[in-house]
C-alpha atoms as a PDB file:
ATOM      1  CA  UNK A   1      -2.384 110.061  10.458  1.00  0.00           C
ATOM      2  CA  UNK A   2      -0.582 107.812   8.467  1.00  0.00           C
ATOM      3  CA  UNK A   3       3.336 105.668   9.696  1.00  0.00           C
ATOM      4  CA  UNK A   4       5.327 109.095   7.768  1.00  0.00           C
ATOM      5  CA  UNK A   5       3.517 111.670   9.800  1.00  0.00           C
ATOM      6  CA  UNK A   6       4.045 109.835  13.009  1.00  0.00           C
ATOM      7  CA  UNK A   7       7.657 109.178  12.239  1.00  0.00           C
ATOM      8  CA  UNK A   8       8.316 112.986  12.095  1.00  0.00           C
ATOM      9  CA  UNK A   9       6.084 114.144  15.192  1.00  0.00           C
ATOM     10  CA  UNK A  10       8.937 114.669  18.130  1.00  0.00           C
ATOM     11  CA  UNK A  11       9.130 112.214  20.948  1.00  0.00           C
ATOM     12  CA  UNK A  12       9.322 113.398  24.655  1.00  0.00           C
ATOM     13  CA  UNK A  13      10.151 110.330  26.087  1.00  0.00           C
ATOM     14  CA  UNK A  14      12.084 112.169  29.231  1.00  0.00           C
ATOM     15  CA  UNK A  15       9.955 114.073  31.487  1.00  0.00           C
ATOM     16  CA  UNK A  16      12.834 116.404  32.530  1.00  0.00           C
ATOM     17  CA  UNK A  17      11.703 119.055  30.322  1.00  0.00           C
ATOM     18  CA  UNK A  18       9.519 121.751  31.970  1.00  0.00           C
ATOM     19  CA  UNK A  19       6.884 121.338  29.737  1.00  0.00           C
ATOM     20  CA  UNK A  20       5.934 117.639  31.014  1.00  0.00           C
ATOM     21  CA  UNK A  21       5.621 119.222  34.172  1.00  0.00           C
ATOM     22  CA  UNK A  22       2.037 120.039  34.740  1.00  0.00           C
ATOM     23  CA  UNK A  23       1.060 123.497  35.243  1.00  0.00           C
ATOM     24  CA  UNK A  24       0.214 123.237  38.754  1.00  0.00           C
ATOM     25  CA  UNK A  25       3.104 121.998  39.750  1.00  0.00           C
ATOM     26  CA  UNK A  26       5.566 124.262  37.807  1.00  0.00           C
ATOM     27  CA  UNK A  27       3.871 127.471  39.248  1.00  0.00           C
ATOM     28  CA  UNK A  28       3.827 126.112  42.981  1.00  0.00           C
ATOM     29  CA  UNK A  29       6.838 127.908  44.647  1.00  0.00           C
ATOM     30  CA  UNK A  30       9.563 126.288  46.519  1.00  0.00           C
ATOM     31  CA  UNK A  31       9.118 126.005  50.336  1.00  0.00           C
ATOM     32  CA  UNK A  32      11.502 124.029  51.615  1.00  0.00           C
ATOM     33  CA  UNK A  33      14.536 125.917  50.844  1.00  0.00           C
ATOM     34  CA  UNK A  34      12.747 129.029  52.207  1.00  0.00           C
ATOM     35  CA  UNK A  35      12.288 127.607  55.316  1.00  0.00           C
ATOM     36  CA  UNK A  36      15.625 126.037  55.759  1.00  0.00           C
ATOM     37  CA  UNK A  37      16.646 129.246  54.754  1.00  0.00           C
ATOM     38  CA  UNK A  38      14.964 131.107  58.382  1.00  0.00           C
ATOM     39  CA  UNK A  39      16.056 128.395  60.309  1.00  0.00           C
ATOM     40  CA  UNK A  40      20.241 129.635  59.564  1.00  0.00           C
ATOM     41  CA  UNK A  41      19.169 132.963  60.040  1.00  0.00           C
ATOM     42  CA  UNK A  42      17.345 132.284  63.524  1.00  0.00           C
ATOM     43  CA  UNK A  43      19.955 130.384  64.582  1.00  0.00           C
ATOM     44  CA  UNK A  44      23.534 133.079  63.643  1.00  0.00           C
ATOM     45  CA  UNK A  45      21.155 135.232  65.451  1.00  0.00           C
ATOM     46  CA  UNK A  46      20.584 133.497  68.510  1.00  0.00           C
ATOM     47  CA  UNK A  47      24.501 132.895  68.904  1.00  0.00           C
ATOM     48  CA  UNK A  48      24.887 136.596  68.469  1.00  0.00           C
ATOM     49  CA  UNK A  49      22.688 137.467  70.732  1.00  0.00           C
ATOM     50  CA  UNK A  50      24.072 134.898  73.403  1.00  0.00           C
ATOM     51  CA  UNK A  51      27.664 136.265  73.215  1.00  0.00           C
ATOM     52  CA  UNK A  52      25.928 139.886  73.328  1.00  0.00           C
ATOM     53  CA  UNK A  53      24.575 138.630  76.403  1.00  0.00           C
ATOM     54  CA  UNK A  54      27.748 137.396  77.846  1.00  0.00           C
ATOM     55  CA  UNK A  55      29.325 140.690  76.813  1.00  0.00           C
ATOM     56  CA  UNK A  56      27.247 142.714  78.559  1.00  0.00           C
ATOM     57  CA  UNK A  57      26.856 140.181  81.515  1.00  0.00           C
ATOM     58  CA  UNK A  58      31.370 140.855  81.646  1.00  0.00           C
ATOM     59  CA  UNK A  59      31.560 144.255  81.607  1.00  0.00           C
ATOM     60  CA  UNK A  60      28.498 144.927  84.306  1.00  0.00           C
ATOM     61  CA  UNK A  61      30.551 142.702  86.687  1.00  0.00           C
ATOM     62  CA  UNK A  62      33.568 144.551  85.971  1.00  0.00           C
ATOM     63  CA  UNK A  63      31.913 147.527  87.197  1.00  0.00           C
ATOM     64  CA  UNK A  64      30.266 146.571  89.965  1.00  0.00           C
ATOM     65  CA  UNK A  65      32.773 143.898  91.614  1.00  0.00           C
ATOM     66  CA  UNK A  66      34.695 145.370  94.520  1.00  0.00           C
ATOM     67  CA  UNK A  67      38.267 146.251  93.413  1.00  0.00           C
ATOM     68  CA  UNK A  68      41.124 144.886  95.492  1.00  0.00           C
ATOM     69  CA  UNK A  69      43.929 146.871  96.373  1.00  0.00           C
ATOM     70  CA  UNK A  70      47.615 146.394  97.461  1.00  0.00           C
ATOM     71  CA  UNK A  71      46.543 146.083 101.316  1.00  0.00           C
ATOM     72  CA  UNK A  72      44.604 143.475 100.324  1.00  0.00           C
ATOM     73  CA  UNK A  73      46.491 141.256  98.311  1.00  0.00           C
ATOM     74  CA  UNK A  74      48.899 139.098  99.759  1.00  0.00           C
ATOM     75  CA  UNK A  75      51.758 137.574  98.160  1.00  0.00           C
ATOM     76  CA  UNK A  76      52.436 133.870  98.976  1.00  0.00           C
ATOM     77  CA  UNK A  77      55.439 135.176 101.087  1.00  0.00           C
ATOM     78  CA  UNK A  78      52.603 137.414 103.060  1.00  0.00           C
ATOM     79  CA  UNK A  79      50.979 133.995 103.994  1.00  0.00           C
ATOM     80  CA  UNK A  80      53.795 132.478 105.124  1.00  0.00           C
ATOM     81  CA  UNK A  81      55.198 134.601 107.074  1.00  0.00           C
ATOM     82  CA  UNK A  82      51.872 136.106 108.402  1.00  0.00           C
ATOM     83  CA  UNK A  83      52.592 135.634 111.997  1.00  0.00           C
ATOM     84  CA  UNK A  84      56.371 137.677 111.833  1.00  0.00           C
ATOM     85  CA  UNK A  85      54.155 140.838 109.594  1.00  0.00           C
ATOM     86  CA  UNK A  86      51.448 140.677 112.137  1.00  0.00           C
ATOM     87  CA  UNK A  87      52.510 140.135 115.455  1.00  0.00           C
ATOM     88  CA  UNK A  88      50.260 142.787 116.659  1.00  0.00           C
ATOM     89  CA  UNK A  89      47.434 140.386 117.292  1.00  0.00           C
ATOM     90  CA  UNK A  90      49.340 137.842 119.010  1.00  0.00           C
ATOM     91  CA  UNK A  91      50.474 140.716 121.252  1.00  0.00           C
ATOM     92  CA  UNK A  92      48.859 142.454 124.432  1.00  0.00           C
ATOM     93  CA  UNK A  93      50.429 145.430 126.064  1.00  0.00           C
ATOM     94  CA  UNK A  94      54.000 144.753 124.320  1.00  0.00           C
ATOM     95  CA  UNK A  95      54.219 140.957 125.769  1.00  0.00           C
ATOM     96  CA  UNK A  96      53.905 138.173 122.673  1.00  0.00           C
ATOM     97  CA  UNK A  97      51.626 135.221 123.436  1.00  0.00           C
ATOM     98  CA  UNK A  98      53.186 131.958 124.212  1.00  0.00           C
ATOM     99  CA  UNK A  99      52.043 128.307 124.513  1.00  0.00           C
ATOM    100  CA  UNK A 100      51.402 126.688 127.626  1.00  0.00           C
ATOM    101  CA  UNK A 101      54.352 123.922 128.644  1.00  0.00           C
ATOM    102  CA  UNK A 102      52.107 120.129 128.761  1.00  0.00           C
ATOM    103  CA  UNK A 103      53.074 118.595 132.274  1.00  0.00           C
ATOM    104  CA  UNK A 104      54.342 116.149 130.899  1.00  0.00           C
ATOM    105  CA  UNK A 105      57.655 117.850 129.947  1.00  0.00           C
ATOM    106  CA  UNK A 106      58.170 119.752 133.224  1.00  0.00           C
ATOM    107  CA  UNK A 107      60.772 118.753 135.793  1.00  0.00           C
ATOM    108  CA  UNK A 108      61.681 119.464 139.290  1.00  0.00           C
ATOM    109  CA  UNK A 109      64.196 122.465 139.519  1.00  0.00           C
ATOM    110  CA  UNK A 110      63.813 122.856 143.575  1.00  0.00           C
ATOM    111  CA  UNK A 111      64.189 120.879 146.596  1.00  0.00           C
ATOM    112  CA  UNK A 112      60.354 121.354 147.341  1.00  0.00           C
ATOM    113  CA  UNK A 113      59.039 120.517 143.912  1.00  0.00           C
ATOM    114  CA  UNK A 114      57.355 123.874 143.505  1.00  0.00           C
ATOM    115  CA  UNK A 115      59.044 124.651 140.970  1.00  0.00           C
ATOM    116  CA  UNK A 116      59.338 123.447 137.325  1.00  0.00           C
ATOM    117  CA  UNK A 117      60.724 123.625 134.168  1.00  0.00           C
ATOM    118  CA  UNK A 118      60.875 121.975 130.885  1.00  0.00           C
ATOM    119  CA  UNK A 119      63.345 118.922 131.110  1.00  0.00           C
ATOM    120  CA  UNK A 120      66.006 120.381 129.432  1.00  0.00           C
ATOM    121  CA  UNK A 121      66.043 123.449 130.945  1.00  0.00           C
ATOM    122  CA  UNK A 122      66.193 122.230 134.222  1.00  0.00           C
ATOM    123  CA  UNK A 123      68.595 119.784 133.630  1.00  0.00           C
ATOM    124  CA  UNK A 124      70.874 122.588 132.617  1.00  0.00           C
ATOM    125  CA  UNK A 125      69.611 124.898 135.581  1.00  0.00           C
ATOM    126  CA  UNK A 126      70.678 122.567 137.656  1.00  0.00           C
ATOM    127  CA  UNK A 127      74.430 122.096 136.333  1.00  0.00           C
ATOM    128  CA  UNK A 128      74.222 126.164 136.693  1.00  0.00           C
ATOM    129  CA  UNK A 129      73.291 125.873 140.052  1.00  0.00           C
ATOM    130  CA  UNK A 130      76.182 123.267 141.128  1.00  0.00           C
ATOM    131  CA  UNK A 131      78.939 125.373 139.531  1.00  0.00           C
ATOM    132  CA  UNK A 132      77.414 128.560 140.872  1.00  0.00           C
ATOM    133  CA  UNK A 133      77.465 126.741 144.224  1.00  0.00           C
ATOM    134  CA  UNK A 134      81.103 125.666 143.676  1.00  0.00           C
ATOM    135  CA  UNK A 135      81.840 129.339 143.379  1.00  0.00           C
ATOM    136  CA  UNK A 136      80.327 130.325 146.476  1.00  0.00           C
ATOM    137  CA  UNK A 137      76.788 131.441 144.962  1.00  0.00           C
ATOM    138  CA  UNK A 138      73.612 130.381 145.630  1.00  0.00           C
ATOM    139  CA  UNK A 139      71.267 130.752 142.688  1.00  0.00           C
ATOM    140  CA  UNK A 140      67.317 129.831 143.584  1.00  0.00           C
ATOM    141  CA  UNK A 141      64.233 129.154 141.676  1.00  0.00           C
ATOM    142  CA  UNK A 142      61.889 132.214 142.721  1.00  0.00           C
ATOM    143  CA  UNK A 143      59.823 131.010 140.334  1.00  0.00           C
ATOM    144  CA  UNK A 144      59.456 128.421 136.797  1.00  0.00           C
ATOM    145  CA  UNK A 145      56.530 127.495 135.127  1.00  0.00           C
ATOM    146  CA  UNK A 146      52.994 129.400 135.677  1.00  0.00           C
ATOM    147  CA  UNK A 147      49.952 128.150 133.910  1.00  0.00           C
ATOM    148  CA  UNK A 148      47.710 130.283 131.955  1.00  0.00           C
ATOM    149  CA  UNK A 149      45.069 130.212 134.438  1.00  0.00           C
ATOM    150  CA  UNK A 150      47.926 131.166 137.796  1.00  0.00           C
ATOM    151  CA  UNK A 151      48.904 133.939 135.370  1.00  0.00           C
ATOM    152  CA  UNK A 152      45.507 135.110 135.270  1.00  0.00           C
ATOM    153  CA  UNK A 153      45.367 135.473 139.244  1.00  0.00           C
ATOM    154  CA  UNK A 154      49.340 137.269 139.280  1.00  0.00           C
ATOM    155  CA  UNK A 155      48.027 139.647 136.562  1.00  0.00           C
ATOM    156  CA  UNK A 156      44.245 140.977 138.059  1.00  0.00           C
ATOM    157  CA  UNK A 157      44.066 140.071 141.405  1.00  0.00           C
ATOM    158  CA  UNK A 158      47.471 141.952 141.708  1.00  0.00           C
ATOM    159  CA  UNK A 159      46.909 144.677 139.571  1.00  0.00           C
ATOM    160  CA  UNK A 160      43.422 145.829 141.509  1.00  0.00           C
ATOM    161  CA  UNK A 161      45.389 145.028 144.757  1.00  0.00           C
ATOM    162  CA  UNK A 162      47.816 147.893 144.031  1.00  0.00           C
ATOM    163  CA  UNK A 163      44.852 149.629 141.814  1.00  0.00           C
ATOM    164  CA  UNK A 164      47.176 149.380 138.408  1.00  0.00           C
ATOM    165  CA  UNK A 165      45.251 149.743 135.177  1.00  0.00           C
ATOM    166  CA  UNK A 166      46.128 147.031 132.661  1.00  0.00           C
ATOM    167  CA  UNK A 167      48.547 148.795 130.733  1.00  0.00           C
ATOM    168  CA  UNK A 168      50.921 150.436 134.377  1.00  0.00           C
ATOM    169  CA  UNK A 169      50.216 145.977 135.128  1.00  0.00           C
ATOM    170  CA  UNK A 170      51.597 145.304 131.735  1.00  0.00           C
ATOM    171  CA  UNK A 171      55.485 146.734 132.733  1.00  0.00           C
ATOM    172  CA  UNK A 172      55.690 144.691 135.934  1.00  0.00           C
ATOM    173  CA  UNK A 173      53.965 141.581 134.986  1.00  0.00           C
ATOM    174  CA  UNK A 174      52.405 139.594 131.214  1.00  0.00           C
ATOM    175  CA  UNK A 175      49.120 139.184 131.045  1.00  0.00           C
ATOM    176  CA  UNK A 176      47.973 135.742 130.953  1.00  0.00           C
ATOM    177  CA  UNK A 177      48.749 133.657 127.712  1.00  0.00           C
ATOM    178  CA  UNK A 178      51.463 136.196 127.167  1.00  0.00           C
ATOM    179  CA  UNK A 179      54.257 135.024 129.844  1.00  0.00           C
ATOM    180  CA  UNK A 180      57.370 133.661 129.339  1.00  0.00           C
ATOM    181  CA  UNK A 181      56.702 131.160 132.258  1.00  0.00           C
ATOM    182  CA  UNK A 182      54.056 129.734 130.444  1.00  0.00           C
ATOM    183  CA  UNK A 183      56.591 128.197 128.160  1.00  0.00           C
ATOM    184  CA  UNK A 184      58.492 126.236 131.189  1.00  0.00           C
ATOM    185  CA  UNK A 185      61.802 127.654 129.749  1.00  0.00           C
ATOM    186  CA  UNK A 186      61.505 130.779 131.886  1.00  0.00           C
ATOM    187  CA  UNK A 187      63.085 131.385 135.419  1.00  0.00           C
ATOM    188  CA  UNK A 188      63.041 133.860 138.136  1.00  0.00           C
ATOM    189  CA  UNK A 189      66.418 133.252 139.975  1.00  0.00           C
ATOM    190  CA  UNK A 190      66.789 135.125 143.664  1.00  0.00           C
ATOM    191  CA  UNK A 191      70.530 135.206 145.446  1.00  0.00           C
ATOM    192  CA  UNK A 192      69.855 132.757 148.203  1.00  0.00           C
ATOM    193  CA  UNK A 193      72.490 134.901 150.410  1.00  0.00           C
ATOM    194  CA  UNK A 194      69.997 138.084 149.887  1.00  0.00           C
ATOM    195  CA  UNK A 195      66.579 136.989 149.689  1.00  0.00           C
ATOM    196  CA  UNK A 196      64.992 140.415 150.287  1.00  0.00           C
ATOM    197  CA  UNK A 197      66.372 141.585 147.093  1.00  0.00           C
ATOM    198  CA  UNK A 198      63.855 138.416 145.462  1.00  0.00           C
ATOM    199  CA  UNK A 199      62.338 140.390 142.149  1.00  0.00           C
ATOM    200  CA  UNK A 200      63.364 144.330 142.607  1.00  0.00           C
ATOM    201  CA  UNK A 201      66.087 145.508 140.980  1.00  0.00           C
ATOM    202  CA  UNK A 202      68.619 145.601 143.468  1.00  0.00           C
ATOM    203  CA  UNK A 203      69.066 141.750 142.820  1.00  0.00           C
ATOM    204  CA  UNK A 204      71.868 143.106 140.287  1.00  0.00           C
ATOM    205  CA  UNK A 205      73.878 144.174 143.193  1.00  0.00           C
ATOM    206  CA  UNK A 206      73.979 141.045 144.200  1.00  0.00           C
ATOM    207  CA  UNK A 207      76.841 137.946 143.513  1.00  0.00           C
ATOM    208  CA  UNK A 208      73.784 135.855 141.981  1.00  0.00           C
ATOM    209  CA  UNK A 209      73.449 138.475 139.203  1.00  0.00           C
ATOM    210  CA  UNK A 210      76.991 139.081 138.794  1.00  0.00           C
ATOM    211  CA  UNK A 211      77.399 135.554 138.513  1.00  0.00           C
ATOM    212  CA  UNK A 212      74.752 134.891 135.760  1.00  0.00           C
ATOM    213  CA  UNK A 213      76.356 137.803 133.898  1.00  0.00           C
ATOM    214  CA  UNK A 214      79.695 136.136 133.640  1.00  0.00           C
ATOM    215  CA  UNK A 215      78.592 132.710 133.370  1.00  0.00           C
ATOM    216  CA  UNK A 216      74.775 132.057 132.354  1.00  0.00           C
ATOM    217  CA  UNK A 217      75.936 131.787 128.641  1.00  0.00           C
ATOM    218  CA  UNK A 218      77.984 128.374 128.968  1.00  0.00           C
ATOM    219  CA  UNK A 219      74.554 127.029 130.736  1.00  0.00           C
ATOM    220  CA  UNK A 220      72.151 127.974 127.389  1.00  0.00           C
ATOM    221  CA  UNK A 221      71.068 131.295 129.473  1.00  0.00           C
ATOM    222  CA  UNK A 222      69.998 134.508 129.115  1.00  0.00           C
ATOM    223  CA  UNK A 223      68.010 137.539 130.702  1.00  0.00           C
ATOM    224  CA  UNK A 224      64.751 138.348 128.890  1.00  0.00           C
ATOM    225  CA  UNK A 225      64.390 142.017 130.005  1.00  0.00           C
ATOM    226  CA  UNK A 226      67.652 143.939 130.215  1.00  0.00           C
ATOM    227  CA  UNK A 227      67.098 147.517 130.471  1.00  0.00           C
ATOM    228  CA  UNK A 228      65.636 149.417 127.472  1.00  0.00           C
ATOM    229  CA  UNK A 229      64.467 146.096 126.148  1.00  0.00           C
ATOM    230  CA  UNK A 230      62.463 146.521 122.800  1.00  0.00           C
ATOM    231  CA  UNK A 231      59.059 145.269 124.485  1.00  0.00           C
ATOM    232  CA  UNK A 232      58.821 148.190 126.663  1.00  0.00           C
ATOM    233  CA  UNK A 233      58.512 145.534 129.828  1.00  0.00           C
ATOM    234  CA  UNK A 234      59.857 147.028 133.148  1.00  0.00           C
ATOM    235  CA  UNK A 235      64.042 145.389 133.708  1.00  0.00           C
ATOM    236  CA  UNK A 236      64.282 142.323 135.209  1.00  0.00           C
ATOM    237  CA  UNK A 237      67.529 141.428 136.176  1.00  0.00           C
ATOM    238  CA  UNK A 238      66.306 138.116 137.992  1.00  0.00           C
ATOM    239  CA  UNK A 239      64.188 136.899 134.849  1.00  0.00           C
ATOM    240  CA  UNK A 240      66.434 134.407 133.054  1.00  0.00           C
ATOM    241  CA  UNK A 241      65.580 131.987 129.941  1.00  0.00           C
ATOM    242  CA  UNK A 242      66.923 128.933 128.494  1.00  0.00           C
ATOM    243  CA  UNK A 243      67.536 129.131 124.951  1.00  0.00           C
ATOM    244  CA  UNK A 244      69.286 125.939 124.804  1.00  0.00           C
ATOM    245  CA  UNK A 245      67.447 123.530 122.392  1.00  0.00           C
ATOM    246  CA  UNK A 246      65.770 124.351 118.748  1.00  0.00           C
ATOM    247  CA  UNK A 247      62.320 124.581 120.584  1.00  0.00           C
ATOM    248  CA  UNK A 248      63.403 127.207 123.121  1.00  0.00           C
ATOM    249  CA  UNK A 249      65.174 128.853 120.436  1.00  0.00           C
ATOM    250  CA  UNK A 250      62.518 129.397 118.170  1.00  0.00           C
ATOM    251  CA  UNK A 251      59.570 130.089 120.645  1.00  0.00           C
ATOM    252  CA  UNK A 252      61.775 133.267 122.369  1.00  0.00           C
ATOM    253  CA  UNK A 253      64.179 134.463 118.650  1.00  0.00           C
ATOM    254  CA  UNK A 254      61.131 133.804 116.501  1.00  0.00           C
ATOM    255  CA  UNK A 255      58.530 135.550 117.958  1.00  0.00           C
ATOM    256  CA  UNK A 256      60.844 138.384 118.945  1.00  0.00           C
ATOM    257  CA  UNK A 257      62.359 138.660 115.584  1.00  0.00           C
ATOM    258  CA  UNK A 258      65.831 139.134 117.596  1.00  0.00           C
ATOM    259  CA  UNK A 259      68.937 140.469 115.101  1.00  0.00           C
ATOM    260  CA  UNK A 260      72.077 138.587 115.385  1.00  0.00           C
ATOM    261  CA  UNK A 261      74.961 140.233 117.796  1.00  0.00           C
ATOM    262  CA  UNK A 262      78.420 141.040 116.210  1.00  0.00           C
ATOM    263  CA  UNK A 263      80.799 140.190 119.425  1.00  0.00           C
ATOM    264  CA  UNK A 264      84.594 141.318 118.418  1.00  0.00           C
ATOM    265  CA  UNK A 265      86.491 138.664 117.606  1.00  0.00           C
END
């Protein structure tokens, strides 16, 4: 060959051309992209399949959860108030339950001792008392505070005495936990002129009841079981309260949900 022939022959001096490719390697296929390929499909089809799943997994539990109705949701003003909407179980036989008075806060309302009642209740017994006296009437303390466990006794050991079921014991007499006494703002009050009339109901023909009538009001007092009351509880003209303070207040009003009183003016 001479220097003309080899000027004209063509150079390849790139090997980007397919033809400098050797054969073997130009007719191999292309793997790698393949593969990558598989690995995006696997993977869109494992998310699918996972919110399949979770689809599914939703509506079985809608189906099978227990449904709540509108007994028993409560609204936030069902939780507060749950003890006014369901006094039924802090109730026995129509009588509400009441706390128990610490000793701590009880005072002397008789000569004797015997009997007790919170401080400020007999505090204003007391001034009762004197201007009762200085009227000619002699109010006395039958009976203050009971304990839960005295209560006990006056309500079963009574009640078989006189062979009362629970509920005919109920209208004379609380079961224990449920008694005014408890509280040490409650009072039986006799007419110390007419002692045999000491818890029946002839005490209201006595001055001692007339009295209270007229006058308990100006002391912070009241009767807990006028006739027809709305607990159903037997009338107890000598059973007298003190709803003198915020505490007495709200243990006797609260608990008996108790309606304001339009007097005429």
């Amino acid at each position: 060959m001479n220097n003309a022939e080899f000027s004209r022959k063509p150079r390849n001096s790139s090997p980007a051309s397919g033809e400098d490719i050797p054969a073997a390697l130009r007719d191999t296929p292309d793997v790698a992209p393949n593969k990558r390929t598989r690995l995006f499909v696997f993977a869109i089809a494992g998310v699918v399949g996972l919110v399949l799943l979770a689809a599914i997994g939703g509506i079985l539990f809608s189906l099978t959860a227990p449904k709540k109705n509108a007994d028993s949701q409560s609204s936030p003003n069902n939780l507060t108030s749950g003890k006014a909407q369901n006094n039924s179980t802090d109730h026995v036989l129509g009588h509400i339950s009441y706390p128990e008075a610490p000793e701590s806060e009880l005072a002397a309302i008789s000569a004797d001792g015997r009997q007790r009642m919170r401080k400020a209740a007999a505090q204003k017994f007391q001034e009762m008392s004197a201007a009762a006296r200085s009227a000619g009437v002699i109010l006395v303390p039958v009976s203050g505070f009971r304990s839960i466990k005295e209560q006990e006794q006056l309500f079963f050991n009574i009640g078989a005495q006189r062979n009362q079921t629970p509920a005919q014991r109920a209208s004379l007499s609380a079961p224990p936990g449920h008694s005014e006494h408890h509280t040490g703002y409650a009072v039986d009050i006799g007419d110390g002129t007419a002692p045999a009339t000491n818890l029946t109901e002839n005490f209201e023909n006595t001055k001692a009841f007339q009295w209270l009538q007229a006058n308990a009001a100006r002391f912070s007092f009241e009767m807990s079981f006028p006739r027809n009351n709305p607990q159903g509880v037997s009338y107890e003209p000598w059973h007298w309260r003190f709803v003198g303070d915020r505490d007495s207040l709200e243990t006797f009003y609260r608990a008996k949900n108790i309606k304001p009183v339009q007097t005429p003016q």
